[in-house]
N, C-alpha and C. Protein backbone atom coordinates (compact mmCIF):
# COMPACT_ATOMS: atom_id res chain seq x y z
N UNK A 1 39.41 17.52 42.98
CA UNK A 1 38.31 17.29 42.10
C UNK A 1 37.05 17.11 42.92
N UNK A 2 36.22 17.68 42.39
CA UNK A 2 34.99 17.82 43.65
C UNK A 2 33.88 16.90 43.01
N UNK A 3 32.95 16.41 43.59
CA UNK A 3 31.98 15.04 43.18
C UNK A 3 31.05 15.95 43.15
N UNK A 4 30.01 16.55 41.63
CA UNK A 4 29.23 17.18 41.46
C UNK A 4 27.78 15.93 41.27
N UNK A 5 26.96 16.41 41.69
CA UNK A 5 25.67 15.55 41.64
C UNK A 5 25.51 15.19 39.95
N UNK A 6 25.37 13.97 39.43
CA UNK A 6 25.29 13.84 37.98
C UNK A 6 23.75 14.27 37.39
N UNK A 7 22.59 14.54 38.24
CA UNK A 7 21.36 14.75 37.89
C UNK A 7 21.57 16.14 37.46
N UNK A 8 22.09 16.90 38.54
CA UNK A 8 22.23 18.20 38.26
C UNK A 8 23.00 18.94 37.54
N UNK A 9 24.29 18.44 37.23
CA UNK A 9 25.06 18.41 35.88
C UNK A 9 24.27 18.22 34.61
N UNK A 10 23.76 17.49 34.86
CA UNK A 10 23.12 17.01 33.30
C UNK A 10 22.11 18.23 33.07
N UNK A 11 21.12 18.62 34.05
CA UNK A 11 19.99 19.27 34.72
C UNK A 11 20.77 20.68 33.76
N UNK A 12 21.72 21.16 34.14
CA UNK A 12 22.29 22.64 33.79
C UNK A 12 22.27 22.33 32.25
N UNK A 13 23.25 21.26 32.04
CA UNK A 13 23.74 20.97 30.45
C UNK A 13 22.31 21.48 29.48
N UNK A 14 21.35 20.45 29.89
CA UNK A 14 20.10 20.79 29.25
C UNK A 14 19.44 21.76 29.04
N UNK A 15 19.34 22.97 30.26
CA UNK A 15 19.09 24.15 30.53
C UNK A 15 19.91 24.77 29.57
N UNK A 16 21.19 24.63 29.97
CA UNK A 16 21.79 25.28 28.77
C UNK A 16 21.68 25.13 27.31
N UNK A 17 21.38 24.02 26.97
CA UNK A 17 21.03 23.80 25.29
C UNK A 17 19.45 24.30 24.88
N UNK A 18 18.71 23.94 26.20
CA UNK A 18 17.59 24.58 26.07
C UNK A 18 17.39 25.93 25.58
N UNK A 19 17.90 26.56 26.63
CA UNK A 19 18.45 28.12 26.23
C UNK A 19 18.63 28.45 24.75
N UNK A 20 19.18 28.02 24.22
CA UNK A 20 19.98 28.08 23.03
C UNK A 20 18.99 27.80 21.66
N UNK A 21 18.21 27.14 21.80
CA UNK A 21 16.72 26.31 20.75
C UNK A 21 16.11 27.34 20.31
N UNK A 22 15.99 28.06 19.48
CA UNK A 22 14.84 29.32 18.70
C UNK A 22 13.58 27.91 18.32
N UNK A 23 12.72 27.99 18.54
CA UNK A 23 11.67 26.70 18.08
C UNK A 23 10.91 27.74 16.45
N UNK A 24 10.84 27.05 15.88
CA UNK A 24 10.15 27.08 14.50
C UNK A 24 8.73 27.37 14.44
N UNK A 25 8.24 28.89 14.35
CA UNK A 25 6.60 29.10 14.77
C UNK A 25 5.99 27.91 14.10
N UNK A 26 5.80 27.29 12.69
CA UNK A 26 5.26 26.50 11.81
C UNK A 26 5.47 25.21 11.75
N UNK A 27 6.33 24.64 12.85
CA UNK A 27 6.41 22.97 13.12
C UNK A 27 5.55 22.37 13.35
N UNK A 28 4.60 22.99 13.91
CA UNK A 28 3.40 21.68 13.89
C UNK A 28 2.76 21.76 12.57
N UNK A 29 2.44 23.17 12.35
CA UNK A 29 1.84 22.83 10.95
C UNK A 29 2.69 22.00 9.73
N UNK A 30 3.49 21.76 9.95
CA UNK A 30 4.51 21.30 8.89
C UNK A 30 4.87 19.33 9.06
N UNK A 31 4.70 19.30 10.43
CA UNK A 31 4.72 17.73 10.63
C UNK A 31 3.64 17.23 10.90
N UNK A 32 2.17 17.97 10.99
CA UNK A 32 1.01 17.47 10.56
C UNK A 32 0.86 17.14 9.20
N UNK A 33 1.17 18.35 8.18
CA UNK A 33 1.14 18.06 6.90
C UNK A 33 1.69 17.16 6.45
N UNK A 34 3.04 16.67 6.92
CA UNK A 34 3.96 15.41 6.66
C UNK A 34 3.21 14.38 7.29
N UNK A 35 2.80 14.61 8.54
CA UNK A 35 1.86 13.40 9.21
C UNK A 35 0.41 12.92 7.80
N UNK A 36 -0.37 13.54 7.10
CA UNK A 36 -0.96 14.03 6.59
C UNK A 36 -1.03 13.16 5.51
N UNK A 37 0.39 13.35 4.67
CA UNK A 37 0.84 13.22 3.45
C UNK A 37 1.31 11.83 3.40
N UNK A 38 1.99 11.07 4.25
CA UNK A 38 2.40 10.00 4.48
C UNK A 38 0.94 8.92 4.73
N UNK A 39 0.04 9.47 5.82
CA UNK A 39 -1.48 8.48 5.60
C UNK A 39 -1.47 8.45 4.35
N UNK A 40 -1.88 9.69 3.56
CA UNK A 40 -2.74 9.33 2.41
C UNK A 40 -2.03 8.55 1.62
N UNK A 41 -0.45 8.71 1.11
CA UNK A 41 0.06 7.55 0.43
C UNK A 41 0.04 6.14 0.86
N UNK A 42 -0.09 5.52 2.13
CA UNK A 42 -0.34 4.40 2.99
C UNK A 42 -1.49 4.04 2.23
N UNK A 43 -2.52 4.68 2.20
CA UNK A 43 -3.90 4.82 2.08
C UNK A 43 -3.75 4.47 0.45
N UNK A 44 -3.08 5.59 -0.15
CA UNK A 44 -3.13 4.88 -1.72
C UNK A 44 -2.68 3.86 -2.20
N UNK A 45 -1.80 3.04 -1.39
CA UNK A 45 -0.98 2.26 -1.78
C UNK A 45 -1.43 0.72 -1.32
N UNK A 46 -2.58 0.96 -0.17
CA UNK A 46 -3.04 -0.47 0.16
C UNK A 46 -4.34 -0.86 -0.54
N UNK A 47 -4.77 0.57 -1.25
CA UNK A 47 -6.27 0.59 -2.71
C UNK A 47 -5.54 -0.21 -3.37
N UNK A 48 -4.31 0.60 -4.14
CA UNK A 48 -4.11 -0.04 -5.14
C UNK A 48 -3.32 -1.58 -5.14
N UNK A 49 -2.98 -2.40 -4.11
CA UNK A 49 -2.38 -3.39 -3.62
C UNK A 49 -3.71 -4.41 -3.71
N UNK A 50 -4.85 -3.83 -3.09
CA UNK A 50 -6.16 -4.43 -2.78
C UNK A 50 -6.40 -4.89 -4.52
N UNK A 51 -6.34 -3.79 -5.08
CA UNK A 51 -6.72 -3.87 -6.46
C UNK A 51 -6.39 -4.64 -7.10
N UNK A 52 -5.30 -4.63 -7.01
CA UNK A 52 -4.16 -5.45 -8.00
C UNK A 52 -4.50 -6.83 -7.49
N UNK A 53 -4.46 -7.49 -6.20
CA UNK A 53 -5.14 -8.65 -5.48
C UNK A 53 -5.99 -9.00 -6.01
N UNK A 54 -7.49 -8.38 -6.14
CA UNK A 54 -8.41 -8.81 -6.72
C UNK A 54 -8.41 -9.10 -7.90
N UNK A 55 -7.45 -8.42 -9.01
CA UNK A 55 -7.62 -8.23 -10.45
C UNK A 55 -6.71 -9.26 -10.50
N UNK A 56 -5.75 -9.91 -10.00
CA UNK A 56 -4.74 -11.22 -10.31
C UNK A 56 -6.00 -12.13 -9.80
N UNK A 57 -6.46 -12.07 -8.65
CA UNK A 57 -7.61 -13.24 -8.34
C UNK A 57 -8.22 -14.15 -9.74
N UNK A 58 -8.97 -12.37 -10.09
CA UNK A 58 -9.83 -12.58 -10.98
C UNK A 58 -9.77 -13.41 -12.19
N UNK A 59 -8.20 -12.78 -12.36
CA UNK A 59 -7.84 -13.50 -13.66
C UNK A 59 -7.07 -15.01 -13.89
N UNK A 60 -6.86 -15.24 -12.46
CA UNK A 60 -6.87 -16.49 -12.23
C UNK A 60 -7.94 -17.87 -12.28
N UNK A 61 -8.63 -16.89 -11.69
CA UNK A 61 -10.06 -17.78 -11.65
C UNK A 61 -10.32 -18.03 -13.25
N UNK A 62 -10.49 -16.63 -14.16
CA UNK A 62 -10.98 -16.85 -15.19
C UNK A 62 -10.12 -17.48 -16.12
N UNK A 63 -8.47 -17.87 -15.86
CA UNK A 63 -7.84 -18.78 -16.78
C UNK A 63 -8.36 -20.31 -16.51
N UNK A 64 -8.87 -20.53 -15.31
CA UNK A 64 -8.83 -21.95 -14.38
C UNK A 64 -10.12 -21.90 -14.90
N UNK A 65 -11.13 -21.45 -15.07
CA UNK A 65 -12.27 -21.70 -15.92
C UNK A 65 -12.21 -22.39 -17.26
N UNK A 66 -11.41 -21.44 -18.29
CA UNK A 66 -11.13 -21.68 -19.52
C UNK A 66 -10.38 -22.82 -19.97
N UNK A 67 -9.32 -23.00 -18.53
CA UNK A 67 -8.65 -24.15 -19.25
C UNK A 67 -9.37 -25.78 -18.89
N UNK A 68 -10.08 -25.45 -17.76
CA UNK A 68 -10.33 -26.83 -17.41
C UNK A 68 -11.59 -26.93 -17.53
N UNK A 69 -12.40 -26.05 -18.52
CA UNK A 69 -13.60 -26.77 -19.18
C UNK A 69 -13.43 -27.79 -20.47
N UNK A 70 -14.58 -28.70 -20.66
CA UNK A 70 -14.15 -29.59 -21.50
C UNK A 70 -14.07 -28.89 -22.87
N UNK A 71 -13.47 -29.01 -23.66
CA UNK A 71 -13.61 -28.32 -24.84
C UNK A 71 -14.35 -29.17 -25.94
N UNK A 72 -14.87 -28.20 -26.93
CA UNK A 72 -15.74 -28.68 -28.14
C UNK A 72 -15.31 -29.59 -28.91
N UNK A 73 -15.84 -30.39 -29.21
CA UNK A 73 -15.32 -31.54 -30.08
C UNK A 73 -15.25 -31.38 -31.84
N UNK A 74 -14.02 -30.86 -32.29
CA UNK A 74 -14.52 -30.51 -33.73
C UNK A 74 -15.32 -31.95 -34.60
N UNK A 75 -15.72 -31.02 -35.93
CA UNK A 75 -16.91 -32.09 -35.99
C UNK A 75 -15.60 -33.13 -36.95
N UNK A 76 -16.18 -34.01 -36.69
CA UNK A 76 -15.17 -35.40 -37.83
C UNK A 76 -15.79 -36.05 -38.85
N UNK A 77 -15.97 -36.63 -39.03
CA UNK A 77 -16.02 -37.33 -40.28
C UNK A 77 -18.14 -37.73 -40.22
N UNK A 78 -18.63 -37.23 -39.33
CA UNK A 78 -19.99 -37.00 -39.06
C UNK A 78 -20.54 -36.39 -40.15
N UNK A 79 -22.00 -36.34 -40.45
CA UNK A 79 -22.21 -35.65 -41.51
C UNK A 79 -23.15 -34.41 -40.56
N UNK A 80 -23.23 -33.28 -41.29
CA UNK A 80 -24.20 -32.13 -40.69
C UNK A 80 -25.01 -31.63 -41.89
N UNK A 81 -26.23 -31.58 -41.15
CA UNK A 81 -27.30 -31.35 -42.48
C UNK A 81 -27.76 -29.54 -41.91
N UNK A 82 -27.55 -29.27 -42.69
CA UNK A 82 -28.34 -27.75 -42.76
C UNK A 82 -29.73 -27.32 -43.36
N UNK A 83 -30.32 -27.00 -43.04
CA UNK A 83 -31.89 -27.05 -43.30
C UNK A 83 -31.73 -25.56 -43.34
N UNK A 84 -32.13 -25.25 -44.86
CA UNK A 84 -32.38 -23.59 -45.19
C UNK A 84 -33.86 -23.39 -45.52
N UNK A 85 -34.53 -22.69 -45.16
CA UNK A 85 -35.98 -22.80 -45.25
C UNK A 85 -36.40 -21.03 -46.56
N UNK A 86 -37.11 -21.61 -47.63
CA UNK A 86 -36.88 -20.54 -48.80
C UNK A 86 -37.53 -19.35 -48.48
């Protein structure tokens, strides 16, 4: 059994599979477009995340307004005069 260099073993192996690879004329254009397509959903998805953030904010704020203002005192047993002018 003879002790073959392992760099150069490997070195051929590769060569040889190399050999063998037809490469795809349109791969870059095709994993740019995937590169491409994947931003823009990133991109749509942290708008609408942003959105949704602000619009729960919002409506937080505006329940915390409503509930913890003092509210109107219905009228009771007070009298109210109305003045209609002819």
């Amino acid at each position: 059994m003879s002790v073959d260099d392992p760099e150069a073993r490997l070195r051929d192996t590769l060569d040889s599979l190399a050999s063998t690879v037809v490469p795809s004329p349109d791969a870059y254009a095709r994993a740019r477009s995937e590169w491409q397509r994947r931003d823009r959903r990133r991109r749509l998805v942290m708008l609408v995340l942003a959105v949704l953030i602000v619009a729960v904010a919002d409506l937080v704020g505006l329940w915390a307004l409503h509930s913890f203002a003092a509210p109107d005192r219905p009228p009771g047993q007070e009298r109210i005069d109305v003045i209609v002018q002819p």
